[in-house]
C-alpha atoms as a PDB file:
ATOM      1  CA  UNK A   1    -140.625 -15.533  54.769  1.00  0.00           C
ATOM      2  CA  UNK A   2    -142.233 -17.542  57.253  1.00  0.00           C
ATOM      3  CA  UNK A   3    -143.105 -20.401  54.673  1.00  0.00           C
ATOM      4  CA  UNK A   4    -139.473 -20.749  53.553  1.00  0.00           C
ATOM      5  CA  UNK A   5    -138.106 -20.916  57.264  1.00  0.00           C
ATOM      6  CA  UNK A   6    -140.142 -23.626  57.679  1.00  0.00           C
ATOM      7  CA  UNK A   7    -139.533 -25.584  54.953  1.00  0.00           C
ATOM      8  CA  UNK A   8    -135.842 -25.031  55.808  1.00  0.00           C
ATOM      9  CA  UNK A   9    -136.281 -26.569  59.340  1.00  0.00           C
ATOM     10  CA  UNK A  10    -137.935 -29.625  57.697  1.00  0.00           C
ATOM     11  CA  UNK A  11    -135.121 -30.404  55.947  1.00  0.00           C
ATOM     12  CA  UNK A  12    -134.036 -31.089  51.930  1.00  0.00           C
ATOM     13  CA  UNK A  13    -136.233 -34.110  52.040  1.00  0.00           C
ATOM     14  CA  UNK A  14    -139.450 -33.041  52.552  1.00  0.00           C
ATOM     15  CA  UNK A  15    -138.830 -29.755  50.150  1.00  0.00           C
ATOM     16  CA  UNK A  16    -138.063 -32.955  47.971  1.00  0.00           C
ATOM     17  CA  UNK A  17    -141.281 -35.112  49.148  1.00  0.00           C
ATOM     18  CA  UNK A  18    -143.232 -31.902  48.843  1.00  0.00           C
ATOM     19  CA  UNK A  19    -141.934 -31.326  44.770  1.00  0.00           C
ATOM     20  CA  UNK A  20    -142.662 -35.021  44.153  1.00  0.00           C
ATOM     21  CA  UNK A  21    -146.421 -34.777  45.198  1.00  0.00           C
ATOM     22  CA  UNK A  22    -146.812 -31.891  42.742  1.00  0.00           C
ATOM     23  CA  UNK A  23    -145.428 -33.863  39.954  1.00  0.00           C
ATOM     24  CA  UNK A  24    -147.550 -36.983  40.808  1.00  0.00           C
ATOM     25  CA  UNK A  25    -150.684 -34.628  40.772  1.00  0.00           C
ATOM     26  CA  UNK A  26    -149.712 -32.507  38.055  1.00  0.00           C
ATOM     27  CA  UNK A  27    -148.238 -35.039  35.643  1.00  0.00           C
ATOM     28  CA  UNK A  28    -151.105 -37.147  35.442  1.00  0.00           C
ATOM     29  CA  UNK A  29    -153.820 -34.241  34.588  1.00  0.00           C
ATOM     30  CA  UNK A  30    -151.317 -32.997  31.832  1.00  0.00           C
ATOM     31  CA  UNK A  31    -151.392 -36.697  30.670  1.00  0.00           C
ATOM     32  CA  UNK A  32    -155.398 -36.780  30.927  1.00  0.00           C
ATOM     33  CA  UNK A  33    -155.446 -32.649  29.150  1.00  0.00           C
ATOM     34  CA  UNK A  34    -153.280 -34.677  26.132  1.00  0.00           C
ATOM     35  CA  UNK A  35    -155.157 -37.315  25.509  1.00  0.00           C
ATOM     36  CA  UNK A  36    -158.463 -35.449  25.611  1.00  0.00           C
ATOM     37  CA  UNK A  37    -157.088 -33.059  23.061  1.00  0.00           C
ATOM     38  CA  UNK A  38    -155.897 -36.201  20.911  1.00  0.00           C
ATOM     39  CA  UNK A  39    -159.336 -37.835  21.143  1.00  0.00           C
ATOM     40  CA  UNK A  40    -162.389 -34.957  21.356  1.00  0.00           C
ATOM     41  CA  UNK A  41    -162.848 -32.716  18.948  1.00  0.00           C
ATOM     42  CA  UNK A  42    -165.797 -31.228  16.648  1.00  0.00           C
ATOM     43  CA  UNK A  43    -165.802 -32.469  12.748  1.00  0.00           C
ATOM     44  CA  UNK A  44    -165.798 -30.060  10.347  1.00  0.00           C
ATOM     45  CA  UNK A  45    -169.399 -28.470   9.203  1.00  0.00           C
ATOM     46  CA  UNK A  46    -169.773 -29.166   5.600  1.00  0.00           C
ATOM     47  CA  UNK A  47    -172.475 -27.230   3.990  1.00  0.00           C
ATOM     48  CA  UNK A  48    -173.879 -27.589   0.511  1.00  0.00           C
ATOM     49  CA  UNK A  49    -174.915 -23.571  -0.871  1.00  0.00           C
ATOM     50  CA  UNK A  50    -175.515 -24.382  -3.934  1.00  0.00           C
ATOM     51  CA  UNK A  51    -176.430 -27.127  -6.434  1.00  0.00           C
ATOM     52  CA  UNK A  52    -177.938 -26.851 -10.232  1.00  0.00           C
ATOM     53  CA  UNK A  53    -178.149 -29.063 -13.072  1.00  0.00           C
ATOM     54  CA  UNK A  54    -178.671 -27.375 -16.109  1.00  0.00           C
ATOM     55  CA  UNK A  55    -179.973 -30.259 -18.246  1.00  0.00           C
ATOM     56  CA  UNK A  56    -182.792 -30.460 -15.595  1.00  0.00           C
ATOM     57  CA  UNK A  57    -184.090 -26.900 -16.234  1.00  0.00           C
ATOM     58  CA  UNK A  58    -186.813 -27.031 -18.127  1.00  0.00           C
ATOM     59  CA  UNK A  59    -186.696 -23.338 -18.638  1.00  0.00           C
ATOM     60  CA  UNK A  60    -183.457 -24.102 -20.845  1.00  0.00           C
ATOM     61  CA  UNK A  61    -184.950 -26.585 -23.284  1.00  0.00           C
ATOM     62  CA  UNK A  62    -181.593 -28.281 -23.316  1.00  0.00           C
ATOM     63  CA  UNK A  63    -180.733 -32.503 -22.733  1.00  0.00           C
ATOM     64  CA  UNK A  64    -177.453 -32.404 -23.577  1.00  0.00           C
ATOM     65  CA  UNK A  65    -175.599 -30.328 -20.926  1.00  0.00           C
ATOM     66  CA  UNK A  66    -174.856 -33.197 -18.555  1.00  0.00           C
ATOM     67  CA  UNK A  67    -173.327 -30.984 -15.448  1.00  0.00           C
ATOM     68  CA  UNK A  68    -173.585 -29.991 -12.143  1.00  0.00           C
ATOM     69  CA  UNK A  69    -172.426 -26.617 -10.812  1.00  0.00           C
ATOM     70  CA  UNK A  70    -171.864 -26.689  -6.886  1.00  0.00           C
ATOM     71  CA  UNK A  71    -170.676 -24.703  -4.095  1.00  0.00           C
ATOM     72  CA  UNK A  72    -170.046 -25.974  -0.192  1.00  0.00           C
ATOM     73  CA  UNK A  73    -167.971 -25.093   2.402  1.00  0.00           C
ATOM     74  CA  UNK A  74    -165.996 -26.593   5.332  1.00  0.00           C
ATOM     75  CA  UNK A  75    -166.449 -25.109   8.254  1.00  0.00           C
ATOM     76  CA  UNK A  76    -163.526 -25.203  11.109  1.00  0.00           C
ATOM     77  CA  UNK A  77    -165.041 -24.416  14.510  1.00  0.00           C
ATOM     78  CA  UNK A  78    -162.712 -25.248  16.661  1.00  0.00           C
ATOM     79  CA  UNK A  79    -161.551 -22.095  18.544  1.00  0.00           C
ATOM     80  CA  UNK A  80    -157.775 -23.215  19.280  1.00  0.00           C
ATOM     81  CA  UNK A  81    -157.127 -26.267  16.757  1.00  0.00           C
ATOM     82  CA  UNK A  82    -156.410 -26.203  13.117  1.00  0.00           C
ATOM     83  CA  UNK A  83    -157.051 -28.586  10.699  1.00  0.00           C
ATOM     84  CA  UNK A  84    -154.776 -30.682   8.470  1.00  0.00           C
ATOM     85  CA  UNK A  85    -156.841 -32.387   5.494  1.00  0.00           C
ATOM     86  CA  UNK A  86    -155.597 -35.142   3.338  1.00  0.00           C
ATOM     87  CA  UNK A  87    -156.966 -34.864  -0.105  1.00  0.00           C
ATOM     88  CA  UNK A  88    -161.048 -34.833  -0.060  1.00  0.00           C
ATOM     89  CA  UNK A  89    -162.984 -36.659  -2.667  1.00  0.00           C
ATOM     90  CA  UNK A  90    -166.411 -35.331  -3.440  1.00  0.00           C
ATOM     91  CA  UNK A  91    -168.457 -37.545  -5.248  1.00  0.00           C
ATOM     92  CA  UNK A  92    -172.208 -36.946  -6.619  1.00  0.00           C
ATOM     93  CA  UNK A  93    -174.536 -39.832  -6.301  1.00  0.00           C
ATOM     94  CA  UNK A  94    -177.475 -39.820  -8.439  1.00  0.00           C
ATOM     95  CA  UNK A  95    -180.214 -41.211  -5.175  1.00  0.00           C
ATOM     96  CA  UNK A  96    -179.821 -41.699  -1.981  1.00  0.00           C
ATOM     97  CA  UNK A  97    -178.848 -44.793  -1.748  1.00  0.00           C
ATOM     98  CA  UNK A  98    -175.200 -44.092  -2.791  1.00  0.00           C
ATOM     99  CA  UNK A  99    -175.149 -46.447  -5.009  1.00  0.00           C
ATOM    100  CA  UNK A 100    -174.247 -45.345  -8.245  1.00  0.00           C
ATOM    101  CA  UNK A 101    -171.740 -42.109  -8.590  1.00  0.00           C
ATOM    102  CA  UNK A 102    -172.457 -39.865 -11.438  1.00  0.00           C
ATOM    103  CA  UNK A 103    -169.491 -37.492 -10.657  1.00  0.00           C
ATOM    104  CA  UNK A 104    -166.188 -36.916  -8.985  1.00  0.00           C
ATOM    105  CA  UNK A 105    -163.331 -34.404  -8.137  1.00  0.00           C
ATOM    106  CA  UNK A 106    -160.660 -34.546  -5.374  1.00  0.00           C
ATOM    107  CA  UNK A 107    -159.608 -31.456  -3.288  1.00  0.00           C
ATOM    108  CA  UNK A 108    -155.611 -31.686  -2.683  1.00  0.00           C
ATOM    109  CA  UNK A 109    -154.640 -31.426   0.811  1.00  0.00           C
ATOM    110  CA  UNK A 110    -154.488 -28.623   2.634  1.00  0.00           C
ATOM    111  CA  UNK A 111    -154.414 -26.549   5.967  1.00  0.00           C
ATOM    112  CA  UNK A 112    -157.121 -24.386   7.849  1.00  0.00           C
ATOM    113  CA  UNK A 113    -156.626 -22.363  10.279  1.00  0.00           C
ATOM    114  CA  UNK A 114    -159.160 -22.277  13.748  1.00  0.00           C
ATOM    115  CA  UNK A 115    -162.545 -20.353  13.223  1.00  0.00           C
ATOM    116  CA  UNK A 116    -162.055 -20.641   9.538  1.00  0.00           C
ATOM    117  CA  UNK A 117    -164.134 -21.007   6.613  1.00  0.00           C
ATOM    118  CA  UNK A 118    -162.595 -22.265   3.112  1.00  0.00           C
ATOM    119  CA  UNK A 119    -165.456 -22.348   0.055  1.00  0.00           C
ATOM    120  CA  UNK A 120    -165.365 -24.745  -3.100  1.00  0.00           C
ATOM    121  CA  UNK A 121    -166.927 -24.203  -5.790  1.00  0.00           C
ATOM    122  CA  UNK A 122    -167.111 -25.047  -9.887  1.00  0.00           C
ATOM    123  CA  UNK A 123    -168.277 -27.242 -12.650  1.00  0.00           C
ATOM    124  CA  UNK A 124    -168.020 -31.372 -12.862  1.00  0.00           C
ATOM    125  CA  UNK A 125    -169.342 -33.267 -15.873  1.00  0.00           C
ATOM    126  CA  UNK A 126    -171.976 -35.764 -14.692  1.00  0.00           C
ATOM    127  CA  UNK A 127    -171.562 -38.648 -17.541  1.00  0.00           C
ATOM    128  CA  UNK A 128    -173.122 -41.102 -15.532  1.00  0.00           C
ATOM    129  CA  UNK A 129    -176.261 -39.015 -14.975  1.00  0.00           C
ATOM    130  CA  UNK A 130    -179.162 -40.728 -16.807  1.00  0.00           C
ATOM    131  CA  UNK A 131    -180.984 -37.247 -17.980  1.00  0.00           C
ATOM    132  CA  UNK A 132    -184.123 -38.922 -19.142  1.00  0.00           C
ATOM    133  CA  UNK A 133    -184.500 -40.812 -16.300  1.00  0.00           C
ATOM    134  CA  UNK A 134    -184.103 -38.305 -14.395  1.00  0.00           C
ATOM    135  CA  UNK A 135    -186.293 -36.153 -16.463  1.00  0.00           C
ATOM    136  CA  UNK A 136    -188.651 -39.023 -15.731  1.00  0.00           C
ATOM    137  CA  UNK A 137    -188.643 -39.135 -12.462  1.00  0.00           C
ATOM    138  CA  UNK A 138    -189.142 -35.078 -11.973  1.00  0.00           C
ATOM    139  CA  UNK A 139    -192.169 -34.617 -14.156  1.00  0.00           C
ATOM    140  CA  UNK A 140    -193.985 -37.482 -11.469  1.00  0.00           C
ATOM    141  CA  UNK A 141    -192.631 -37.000  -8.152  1.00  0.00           C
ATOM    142  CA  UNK A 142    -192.040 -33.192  -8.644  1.00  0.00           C
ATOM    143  CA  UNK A 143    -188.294 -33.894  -7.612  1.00  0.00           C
ATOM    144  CA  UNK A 144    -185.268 -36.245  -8.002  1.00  0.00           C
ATOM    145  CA  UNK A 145    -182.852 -36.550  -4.615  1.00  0.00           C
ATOM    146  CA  UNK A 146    -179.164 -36.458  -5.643  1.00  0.00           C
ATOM    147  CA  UNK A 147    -176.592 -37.105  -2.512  1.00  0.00           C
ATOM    148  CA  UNK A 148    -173.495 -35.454  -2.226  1.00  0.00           C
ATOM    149  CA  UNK A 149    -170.620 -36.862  -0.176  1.00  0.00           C
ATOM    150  CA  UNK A 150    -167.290 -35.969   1.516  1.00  0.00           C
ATOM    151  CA  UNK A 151    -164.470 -38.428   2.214  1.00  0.00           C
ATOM    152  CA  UNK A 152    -160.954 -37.975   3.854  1.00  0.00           C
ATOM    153  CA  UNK A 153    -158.996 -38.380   6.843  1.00  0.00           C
ATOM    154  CA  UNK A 154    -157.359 -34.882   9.120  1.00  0.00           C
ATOM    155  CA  UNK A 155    -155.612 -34.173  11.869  1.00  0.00           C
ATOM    156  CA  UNK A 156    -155.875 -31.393  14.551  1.00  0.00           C
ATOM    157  CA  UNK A 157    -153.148 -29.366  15.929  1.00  0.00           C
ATOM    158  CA  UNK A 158    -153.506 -26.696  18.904  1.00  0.00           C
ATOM    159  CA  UNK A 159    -151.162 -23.973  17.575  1.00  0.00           C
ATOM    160  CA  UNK A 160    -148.811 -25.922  15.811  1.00  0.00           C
ATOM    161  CA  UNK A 161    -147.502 -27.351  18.749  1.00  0.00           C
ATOM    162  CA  UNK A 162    -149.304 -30.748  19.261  1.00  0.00           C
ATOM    163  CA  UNK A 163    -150.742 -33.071  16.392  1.00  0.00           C
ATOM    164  CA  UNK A 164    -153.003 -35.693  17.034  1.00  0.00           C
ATOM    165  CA  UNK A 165    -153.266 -38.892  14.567  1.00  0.00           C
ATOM    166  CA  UNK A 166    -155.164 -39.064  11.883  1.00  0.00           C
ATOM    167  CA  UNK A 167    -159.205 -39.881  11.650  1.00  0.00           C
ATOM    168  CA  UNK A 168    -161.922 -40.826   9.186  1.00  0.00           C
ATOM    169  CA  UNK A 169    -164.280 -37.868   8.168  1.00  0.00           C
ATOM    170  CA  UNK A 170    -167.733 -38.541   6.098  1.00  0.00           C
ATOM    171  CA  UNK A 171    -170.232 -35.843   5.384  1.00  0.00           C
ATOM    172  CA  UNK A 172    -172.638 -35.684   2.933  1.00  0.00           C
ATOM    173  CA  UNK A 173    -176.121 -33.772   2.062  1.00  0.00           C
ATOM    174  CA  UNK A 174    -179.547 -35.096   0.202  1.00  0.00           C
ATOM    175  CA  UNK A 175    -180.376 -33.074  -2.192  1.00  0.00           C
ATOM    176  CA  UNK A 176    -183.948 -32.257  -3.567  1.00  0.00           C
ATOM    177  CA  UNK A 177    -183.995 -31.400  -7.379  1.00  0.00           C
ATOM    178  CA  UNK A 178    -186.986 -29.925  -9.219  1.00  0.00           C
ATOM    179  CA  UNK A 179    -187.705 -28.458 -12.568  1.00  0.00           C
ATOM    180  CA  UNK A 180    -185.350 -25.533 -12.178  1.00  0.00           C
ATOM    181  CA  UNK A 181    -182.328 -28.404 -12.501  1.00  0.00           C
ATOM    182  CA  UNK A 182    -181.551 -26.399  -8.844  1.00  0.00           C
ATOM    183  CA  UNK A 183    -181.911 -26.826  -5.019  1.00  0.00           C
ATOM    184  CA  UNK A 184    -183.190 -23.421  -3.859  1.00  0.00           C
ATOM    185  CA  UNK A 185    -182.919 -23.106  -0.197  1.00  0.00           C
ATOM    186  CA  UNK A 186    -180.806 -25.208   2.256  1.00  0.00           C
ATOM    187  CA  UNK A 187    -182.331 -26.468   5.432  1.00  0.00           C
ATOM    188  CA  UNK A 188    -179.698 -28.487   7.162  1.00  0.00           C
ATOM    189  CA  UNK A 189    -180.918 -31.167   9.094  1.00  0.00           C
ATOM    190  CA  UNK A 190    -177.228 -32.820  11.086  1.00  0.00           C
ATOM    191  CA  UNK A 191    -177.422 -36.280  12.671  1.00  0.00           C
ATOM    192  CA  UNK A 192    -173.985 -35.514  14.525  1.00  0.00           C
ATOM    193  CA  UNK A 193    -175.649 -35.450  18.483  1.00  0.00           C
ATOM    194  CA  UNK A 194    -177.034 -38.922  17.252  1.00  0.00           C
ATOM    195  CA  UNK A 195    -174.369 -40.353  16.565  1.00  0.00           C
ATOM    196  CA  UNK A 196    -172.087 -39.308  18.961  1.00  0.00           C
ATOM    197  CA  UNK A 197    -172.474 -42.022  21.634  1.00  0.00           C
ATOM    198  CA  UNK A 198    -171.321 -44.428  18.934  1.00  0.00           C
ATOM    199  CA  UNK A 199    -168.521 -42.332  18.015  1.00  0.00           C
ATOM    200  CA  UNK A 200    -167.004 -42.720  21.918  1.00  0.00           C
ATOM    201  CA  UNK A 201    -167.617 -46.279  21.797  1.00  0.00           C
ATOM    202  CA  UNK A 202    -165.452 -46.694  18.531  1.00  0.00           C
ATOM    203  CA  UNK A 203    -163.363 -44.400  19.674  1.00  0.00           C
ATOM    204  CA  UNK A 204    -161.990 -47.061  22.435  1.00  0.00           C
ATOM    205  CA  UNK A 205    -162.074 -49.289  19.827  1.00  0.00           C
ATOM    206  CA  UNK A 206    -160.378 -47.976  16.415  1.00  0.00           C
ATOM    207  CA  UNK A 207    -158.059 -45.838  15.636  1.00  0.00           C
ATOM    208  CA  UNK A 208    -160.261 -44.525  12.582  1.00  0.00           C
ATOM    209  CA  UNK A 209    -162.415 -42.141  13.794  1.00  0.00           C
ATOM    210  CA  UNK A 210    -165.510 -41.550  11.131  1.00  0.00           C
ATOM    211  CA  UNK A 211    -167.115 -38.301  12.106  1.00  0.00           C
ATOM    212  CA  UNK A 212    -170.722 -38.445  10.208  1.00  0.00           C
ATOM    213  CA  UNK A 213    -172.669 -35.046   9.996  1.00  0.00           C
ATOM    214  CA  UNK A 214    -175.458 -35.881   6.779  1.00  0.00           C
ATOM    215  CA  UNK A 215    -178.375 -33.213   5.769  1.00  0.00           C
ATOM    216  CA  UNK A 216    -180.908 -32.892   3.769  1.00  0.00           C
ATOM    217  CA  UNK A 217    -181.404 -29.634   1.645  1.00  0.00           C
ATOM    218  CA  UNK A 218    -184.801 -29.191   0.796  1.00  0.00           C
ATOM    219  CA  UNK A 219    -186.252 -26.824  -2.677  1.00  0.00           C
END
């Protein structure tokens, strides 16, 4: 009661004065909470459960089933944002160096929600998969490494109220294949904290945002 007299005695202007240094303090930090949101925000975990080639299996005595059976998922942990994704195309690389593709599919867009898991999983036909190479290159080094390898663009939202722009997303996992034409066990080994201080730096920079997060799945 005592407040309002006094504000009352001060006059309309400084109730005015007063409301104006609020909105100079308070506008600015919403400004600042926005453009955080637009800018900082974790990349989706891809991980790679499972991976077999059955032309690789020695235990099937076959060379002419030229496949690969996989299942990953995507990972959303952000606890308040959900996750547009334009279409994702996963493609198979045949060594490391990702420099020849043996297989492709693309994953039409879609939505996930916050804390969220969605799995893929299926068949491709790998008809650019040299077997006996391959073959080859098993029976002396024990294994072959295959790579597999995410590529879109998303955007966040927090509660369907505020969308940012889109960015870049790349993942991607080595894999180790041996005899069984399968990788057995996943150890996931993410480069993300590495790369991080790079990703600020572009960030200021570009308006394509490539969030990187590679493993390597060991049999």
């Amino acid at each position: 009661m005592g407040d309002g007299l006094d504000l009352l005695k001060r006059g309309p202007n400084y109730v005015i004065h007063l409301n104006m240094v609020r909105i100079c303090v308070c506008l600015p930090l919403l400004i600042i909470l926005i453009v955080l949101f637009n800018i900082f925000h974790f990349p989706p975990s891809f991980q790679l459960k499972r991976l077999y080639i059955p032309a690789l299996d020695k235990s099937l005595n076959t060379s002419t089933n030229a496949t690969i059976t996989f299942h990953f998922s995507l990972r959303n942990s952000e606890q308040y944002s959900n996750i547009y994704y334009d279409p994702i195309k996963v493609t198979f690389y045949e060594n490391p160096n990702h420099n020849h593709s043996i297989a492709n599919f693309t994953i039409p867009e879609f939505y996930q929600t916050s804390s969220s898991e969605v799995d893929y999983s299926g068949t491709v036909n790998a008809t650019g998969l040299d077997l006996e190479a391959a073959k080859r290159e098993i029976a002396a080094d024990g294994f072959k490494i295959f790579h597999v390898g995410l590529k879109t663009s998303l955007r966040y939202d927090l509660y369907g109220f505020w969308k940012t722009g889109r960015s870049g997303y790349r993942s991607g996992v080595d894999v180790k294949i041996g005899d069984t034409g399968a990788a057995n066990s996943a150890q996931e080994i993410s480069i993300w904290a590495r790369v991080t201080l790079v990703g600020l730096v572009i960030m200021f920079l570009s308006t394509d945002i490539f969030h990187v997060n590679y493993g390597l799945i060991q049999i």
